[in-house]
Protein backbone atom coordinates (compact mmCIF):
# COMPACT_ATOMS: atom_id res chain seq x y z
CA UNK A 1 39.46 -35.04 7.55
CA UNK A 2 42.20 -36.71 5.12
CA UNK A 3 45.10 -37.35 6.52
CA UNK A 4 47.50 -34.52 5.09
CA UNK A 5 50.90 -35.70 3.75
CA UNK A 6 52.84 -33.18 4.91
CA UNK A 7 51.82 -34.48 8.66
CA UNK A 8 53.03 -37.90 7.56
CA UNK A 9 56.12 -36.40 6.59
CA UNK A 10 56.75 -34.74 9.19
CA UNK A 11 56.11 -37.90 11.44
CA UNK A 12 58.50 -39.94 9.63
CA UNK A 13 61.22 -37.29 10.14
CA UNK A 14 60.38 -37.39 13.40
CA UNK A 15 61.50 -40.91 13.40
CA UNK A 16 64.57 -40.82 11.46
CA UNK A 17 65.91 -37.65 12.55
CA UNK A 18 69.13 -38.35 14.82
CA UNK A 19 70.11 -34.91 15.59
CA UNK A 20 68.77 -33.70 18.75
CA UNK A 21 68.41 -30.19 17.79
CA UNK A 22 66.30 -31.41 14.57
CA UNK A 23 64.28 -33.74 16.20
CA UNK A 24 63.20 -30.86 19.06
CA UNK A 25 62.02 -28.22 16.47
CA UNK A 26 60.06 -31.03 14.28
CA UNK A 27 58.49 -32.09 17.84
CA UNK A 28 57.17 -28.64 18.36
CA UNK A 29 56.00 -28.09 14.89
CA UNK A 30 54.33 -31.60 14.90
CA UNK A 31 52.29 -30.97 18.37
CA UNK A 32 51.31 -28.09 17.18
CA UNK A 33 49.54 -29.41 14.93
CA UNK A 34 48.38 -32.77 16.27
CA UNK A 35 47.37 -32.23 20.07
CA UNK A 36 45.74 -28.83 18.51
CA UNK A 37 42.12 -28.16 19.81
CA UNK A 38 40.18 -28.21 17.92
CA UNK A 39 41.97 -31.05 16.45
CA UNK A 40 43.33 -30.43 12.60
CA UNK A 41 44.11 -34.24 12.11
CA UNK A 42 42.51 -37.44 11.15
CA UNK A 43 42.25 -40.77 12.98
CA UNK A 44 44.46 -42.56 11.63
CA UNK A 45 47.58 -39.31 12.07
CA UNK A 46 46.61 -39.48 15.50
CA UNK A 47 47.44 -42.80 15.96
CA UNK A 48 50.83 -42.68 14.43
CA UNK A 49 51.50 -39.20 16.19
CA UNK A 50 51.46 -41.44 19.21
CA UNK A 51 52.94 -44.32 18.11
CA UNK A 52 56.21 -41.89 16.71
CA UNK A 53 55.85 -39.45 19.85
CA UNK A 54 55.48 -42.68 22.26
CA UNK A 55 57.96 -44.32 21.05
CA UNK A 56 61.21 -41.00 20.65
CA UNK A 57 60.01 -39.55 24.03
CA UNK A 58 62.11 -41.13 26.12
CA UNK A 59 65.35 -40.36 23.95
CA UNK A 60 63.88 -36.72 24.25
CA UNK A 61 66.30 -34.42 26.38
CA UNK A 62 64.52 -33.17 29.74
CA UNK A 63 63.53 -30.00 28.86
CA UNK A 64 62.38 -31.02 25.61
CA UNK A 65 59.76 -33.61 27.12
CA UNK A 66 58.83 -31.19 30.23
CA UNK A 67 57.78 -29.09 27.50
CA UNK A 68 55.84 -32.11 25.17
CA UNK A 69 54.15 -33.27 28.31
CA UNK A 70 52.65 -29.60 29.10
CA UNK A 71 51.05 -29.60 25.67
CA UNK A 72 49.86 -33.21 25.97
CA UNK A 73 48.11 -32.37 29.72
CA UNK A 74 45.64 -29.98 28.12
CA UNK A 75 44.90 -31.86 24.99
CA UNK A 76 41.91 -33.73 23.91
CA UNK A 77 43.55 -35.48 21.64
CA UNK A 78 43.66 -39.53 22.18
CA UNK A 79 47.37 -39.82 22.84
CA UNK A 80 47.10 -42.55 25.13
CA UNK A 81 50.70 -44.19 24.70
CA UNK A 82 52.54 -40.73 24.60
CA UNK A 83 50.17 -39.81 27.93
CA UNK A 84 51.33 -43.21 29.69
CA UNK A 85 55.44 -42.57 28.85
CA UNK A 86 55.37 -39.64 29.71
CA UNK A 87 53.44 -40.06 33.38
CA UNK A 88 56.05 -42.51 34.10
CA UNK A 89 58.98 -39.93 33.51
CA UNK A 90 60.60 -38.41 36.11
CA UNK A 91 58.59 -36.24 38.45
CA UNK A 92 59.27 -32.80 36.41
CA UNK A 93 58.13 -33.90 33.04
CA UNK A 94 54.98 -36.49 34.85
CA UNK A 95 53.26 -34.03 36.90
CA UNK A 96 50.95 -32.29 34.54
CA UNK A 97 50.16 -35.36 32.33
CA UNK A 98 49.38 -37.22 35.89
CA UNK A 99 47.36 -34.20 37.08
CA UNK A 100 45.50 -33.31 33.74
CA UNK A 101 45.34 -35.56 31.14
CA UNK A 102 42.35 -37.13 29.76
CA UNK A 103 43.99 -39.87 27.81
CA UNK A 104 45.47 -41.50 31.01
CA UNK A 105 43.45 -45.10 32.05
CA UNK A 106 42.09 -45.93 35.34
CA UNK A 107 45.05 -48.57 34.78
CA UNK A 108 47.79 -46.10 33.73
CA UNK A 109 46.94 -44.28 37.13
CA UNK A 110 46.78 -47.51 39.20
CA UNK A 111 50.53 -48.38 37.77
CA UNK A 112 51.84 -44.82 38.62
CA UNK A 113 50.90 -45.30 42.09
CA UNK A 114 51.82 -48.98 41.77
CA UNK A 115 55.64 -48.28 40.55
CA UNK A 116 56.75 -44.66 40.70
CA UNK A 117 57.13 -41.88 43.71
CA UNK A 118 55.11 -40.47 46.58
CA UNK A 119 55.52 -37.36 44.65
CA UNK A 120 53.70 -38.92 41.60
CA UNK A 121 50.96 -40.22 43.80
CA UNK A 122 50.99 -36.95 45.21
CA UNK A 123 50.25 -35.44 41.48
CA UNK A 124 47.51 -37.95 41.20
CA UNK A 125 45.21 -36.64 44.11
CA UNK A 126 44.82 -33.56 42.03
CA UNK A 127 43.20 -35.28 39.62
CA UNK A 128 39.49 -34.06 39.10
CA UNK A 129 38.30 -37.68 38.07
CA UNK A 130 39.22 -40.11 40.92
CA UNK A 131 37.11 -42.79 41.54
CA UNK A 132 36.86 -45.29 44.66
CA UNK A 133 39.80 -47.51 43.24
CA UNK A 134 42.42 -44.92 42.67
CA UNK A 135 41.73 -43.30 46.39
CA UNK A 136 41.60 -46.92 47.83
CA UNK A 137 45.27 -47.44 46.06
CA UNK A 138 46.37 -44.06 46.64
CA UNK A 139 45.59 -44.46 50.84
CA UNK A 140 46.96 -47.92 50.88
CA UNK A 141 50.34 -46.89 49.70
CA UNK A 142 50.48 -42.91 50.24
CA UNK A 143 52.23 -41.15 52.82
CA UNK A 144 50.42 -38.85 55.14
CA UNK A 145 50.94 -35.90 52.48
CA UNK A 146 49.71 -37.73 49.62
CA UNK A 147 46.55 -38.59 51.82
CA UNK A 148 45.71 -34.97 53.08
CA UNK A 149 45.99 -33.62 49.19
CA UNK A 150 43.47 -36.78 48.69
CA UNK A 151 41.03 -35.33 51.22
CA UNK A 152 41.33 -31.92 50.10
CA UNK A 153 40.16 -32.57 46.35
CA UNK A 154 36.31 -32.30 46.53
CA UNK A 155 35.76 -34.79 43.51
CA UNK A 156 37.67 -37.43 44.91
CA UNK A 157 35.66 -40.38 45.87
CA UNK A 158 36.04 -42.83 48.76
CA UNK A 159 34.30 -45.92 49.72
CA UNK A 160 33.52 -46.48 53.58
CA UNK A 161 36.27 -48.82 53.91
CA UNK A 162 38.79 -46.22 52.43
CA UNK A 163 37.56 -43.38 54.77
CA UNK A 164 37.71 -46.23 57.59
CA UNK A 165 41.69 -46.39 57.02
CA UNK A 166 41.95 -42.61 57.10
CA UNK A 167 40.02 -42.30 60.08
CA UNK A 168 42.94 -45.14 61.54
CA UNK A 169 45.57 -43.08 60.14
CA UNK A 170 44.07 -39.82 61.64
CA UNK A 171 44.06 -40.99 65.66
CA UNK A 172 48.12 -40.69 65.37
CA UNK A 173 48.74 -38.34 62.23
CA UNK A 174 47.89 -34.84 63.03
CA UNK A 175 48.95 -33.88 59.50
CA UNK A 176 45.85 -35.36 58.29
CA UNK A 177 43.55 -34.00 61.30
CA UNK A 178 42.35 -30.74 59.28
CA UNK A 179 41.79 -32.42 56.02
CA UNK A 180 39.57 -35.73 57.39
CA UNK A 181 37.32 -33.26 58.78
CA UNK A 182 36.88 -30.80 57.05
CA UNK A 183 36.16 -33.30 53.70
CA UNK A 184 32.10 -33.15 53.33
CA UNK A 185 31.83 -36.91 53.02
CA UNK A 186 33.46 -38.24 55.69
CA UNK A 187 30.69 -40.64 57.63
CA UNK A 188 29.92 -38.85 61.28
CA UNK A 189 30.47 -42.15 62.84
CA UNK A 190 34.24 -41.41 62.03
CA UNK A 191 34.34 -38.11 62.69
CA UNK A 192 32.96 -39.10 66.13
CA UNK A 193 35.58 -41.38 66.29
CA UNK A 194 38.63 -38.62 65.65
CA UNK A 195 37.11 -35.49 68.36
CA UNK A 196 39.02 -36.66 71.02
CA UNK A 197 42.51 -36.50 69.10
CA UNK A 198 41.73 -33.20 67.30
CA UNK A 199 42.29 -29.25 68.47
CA UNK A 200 39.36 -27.62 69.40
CA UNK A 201 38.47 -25.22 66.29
CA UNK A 202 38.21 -28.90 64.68
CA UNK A 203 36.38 -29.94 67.39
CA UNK A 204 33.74 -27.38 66.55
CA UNK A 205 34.04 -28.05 62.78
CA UNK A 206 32.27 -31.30 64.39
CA UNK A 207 29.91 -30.44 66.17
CA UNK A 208 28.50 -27.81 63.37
CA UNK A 209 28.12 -30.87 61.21
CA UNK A 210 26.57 -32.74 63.66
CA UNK A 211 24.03 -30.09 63.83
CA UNK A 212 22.99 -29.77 60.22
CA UNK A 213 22.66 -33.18 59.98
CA UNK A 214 18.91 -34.69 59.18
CA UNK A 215 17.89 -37.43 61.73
CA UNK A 216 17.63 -39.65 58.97
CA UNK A 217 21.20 -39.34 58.44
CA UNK A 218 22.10 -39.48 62.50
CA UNK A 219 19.91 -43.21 62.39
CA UNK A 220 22.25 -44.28 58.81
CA UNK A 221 25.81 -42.96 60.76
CA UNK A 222 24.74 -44.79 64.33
CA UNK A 223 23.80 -48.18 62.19
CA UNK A 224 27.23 -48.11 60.20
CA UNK A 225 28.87 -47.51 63.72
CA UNK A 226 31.11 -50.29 64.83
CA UNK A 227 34.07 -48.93 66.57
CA UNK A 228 34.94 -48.80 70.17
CA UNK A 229 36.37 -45.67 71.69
CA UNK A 230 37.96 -46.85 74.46
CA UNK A 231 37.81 -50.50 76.18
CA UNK A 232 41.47 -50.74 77.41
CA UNK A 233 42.12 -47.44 78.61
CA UNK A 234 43.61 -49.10 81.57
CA UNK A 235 43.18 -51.01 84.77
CA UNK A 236 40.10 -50.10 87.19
CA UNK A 237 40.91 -47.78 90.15
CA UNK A 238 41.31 -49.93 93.62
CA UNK A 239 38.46 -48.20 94.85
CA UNK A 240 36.15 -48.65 92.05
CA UNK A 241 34.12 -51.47 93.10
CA UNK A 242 33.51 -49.82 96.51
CA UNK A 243 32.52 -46.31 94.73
CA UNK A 244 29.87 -48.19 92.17
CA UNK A 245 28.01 -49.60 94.73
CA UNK A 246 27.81 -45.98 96.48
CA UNK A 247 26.50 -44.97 93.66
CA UNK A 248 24.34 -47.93 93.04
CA UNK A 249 23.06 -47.10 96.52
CA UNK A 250 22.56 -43.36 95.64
CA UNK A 251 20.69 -44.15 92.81
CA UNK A 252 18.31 -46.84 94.08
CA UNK A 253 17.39 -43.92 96.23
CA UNK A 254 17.13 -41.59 93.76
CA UNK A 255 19.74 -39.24 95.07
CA UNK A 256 21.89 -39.99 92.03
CA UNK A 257 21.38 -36.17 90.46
CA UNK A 258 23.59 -33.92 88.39
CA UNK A 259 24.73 -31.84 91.73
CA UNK A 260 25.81 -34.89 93.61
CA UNK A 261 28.68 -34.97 91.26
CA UNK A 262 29.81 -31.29 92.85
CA UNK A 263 29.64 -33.06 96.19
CA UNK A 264 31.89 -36.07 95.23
CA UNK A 265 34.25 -33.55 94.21
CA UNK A 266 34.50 -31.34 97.10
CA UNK A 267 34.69 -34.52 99.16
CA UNK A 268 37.96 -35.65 97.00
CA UNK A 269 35.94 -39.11 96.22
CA UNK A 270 37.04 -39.09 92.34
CA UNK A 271 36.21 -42.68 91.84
CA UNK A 272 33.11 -42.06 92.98
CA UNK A 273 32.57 -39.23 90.85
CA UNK A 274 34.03 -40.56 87.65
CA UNK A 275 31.52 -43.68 88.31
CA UNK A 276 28.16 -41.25 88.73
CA UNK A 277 29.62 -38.49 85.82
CA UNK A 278 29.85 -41.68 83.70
CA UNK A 279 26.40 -43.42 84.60
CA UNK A 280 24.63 -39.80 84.26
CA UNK A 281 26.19 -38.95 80.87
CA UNK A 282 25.98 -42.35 79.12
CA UNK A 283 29.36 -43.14 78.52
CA UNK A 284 31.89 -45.65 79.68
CA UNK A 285 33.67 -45.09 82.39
CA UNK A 286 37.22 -45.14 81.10
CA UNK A 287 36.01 -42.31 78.28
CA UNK A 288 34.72 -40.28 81.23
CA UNK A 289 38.60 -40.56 83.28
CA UNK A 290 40.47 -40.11 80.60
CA UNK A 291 39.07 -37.09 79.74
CA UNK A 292 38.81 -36.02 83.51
CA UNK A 293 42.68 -36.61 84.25
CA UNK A 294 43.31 -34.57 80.65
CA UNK A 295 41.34 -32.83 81.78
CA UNK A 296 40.22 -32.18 78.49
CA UNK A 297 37.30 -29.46 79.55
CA UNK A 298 36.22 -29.13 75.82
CA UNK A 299 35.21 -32.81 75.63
CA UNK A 300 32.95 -32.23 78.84
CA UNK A 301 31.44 -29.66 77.63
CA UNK A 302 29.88 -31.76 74.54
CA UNK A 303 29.07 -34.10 77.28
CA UNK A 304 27.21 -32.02 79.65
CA UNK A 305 25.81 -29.92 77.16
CA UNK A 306 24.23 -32.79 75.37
CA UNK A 307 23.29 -34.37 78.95
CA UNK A 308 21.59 -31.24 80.26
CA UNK A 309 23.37 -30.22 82.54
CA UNK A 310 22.98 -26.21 83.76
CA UNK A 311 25.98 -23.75 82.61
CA UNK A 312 26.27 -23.55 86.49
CA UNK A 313 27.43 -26.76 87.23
CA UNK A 314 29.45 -27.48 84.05
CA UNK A 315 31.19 -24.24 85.30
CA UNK A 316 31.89 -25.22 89.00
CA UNK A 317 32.59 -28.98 87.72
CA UNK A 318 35.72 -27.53 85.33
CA UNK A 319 36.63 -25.27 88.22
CA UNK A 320 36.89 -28.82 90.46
CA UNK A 321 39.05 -30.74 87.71
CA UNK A 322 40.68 -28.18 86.57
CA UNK A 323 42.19 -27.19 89.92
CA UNK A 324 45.21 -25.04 88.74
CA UNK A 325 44.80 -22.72 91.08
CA UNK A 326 42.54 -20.05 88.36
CA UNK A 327 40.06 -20.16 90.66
CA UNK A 328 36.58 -18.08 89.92
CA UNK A 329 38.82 -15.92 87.71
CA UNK A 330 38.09 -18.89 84.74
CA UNK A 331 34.34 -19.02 85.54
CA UNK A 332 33.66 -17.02 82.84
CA UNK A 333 35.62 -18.40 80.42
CA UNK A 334 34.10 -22.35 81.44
CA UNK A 335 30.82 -20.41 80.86
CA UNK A 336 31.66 -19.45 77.39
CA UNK A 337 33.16 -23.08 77.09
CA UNK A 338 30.32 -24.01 77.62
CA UNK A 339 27.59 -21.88 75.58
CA UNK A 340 29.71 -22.18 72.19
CA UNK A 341 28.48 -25.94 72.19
CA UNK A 342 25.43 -26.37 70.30
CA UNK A 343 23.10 -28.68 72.54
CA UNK A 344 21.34 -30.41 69.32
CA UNK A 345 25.01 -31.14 68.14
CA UNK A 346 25.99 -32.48 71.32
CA UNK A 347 23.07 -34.47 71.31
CA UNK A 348 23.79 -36.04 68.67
CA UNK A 349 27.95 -36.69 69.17
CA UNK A 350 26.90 -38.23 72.40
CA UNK A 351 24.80 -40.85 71.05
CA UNK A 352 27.47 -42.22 69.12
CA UNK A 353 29.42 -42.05 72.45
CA UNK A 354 26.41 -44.20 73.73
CA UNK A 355 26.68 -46.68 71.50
CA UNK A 356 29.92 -47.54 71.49
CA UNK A 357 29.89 -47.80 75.13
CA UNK A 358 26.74 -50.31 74.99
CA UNK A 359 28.73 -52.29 72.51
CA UNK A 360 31.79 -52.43 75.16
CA UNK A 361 29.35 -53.29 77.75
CA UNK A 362 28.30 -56.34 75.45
CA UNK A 363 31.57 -57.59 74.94
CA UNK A 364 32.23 -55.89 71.47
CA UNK A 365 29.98 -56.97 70.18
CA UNK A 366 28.79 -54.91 66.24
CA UNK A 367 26.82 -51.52 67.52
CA UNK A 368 23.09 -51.23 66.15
């Protein structure tokens, strides 16, 4: 449409007008009629609307621009340089232009988060269009509560390498424990890597997607897997050269069954038991201690569950390392323990376990 004069007019007030009280009622009668939508202005008035607006903004009182940059966060119209002031305001008058606005850049984000607050970053991750570069910046320079409001917005997208740095973050930041994963994009091979360091109703979170996973997915997450879970978890036991070659011995004589490993507890030979628990399972042996001596009963019950091990002995084997004096009274419970673990989910959890304890076996070398 032509541009109307009486918008021009009104702009140029705008810009002469030194009285603060003037200059906030010809603000609200411009964007009224500017960032309207449908828009009742041409081209041309929209580019000096922002140019004036951009420009006066910052000589705005507070109120005055908390107000301006509500109106602006739900317009269409292309108010780019107004958009940009105003996101780099204080926190109070930023918040909805950061959060909403389409006339914000992929570069006007990426210098919010460059030069302003955690809170502005925070305002950011509610963004419904952030791509791989904002999360990457937002991660690499948010705080843990700027990073959990990340997670939380389905739209957001992350790379691998991003949700790599998360899953760092996560082993020591409970804060961010819920949101990794729970977020349905997270790669399994990192939510593997987080179960041990998580409570238990995440735990199961897990494992249920670990079971709705295709096998075609399970083969893409093991391929992409190339952490280590534990290869320093501290120096061997004195006896553990003597109990591997028991159990080397067992073995070769194909004694080396699931129900041994009651014996070896009864008989107060840990070593010895952490060495056959560990060679029957799959794992590494300093996974398979460190979860005995927390004994961290949830953990074993992935692993014997996805093993095969009977309800029966997983019971009587928590009874062993538990020994807090319970006694049968917690059989039941173990039992339950043990039944709410899906077996194709621990299955599938354990194989990751697997290959991360080949790759320690090799040296470190990249998992396949």
């Amino acid at each position: 449409m032509a541009a109307s004069p009486n918008n021009f007019a009104m702009l140029l007030d705008l810009a002469k007008e030194g009285s603060s009280e003037k200059r906030r009622e010809l603000l609200r009668q411009i964007t009224d009629v500017f960032l309207a939508d449908p828009p009742d202005r041409s081209d041309r008035e929209s580019q000096l609307f922002d140019e004036i607006v951009g420009a006066v903004a910052a000589d705005l009182e507070t109120q005055v621009r908390i107000e301006l940059a509500r109106k602006v966060a739900v317009s269409n119209a292309p108010v780019q340089r107004t958009a940009r002031r105003l996101a780099m305001d204080v926190i109070e008058v930023a918040r909805p232009v950061i959060e909403r606005s389409k006339s914000l850049t992929e570069a006007d984000i990426l210098d919010v988060i460059k030069e302003k607050s955690q809170d502005h970053m925070l305002a950011v991750t509610k963004r419904p269009d952030i791509g791989t570069t904002v999360s990457s910046a937002l991660v690499e320079k948010g705080e843990d509560r700027v990073v959990a409001s990340l997670l939380e917005n389905r739209t957001a997208r992350l790379n691998r390498q991003t949700y790599e740095k998360v899953a760092e973050r996560a082993e020591s930041n409970p804060v961010l424990h819920a949101p990794f994963v729970k977020s349905a994009h997270v790669p399994l091979d990192l939510l593997n890597n987080v179960y041990l360091k998580v409570e238990t109703e995440l735990r199961r979170e897990i494992m249920r997607k670990f079971h709705g996973v295709s096998p075609a997915e399970l083969e893409e997450a093991l391929e992409a897997s190339r952490n280590h879970l534990s290869s320093a978890y501290g120096a061997l036991p004195d006896d553990y050269q003597k109990a591997k070659d028991h159990i080397a011995e067992l073995d070769k004589k194909g004694s080396l069954k699931p129900p041994m490993l009651v014996q070896l507890l009864r008989e107060n030979r840990r070593t010895a038991f952490l060495v056959a628990f560990a060679q029957l399972v799959d794992i590494e042996f300093d996974l398979g201690r460190r979860l005995v001596d927390g004994k961290d009963l949830d953990a074993l019950a992935m692993l014997c569950r996805g093993a095969g091990f009977d309800r029966g002995l997983f019971v009587t084997i928590c009874l062993l390392v538990a020994s807090d004096g319970s006694g049968i009274g917690k059989a039941e419970q173990f039992g339950q323990l043990y039944e709410q673990v899906p077996v194709a989910a621990a299955q599938r959890a354990l194989r990751f376990w697997k290959v991360r304890a080949k790759s320690n076996a090799a040296g470190g070398v990249k998992a396949a």
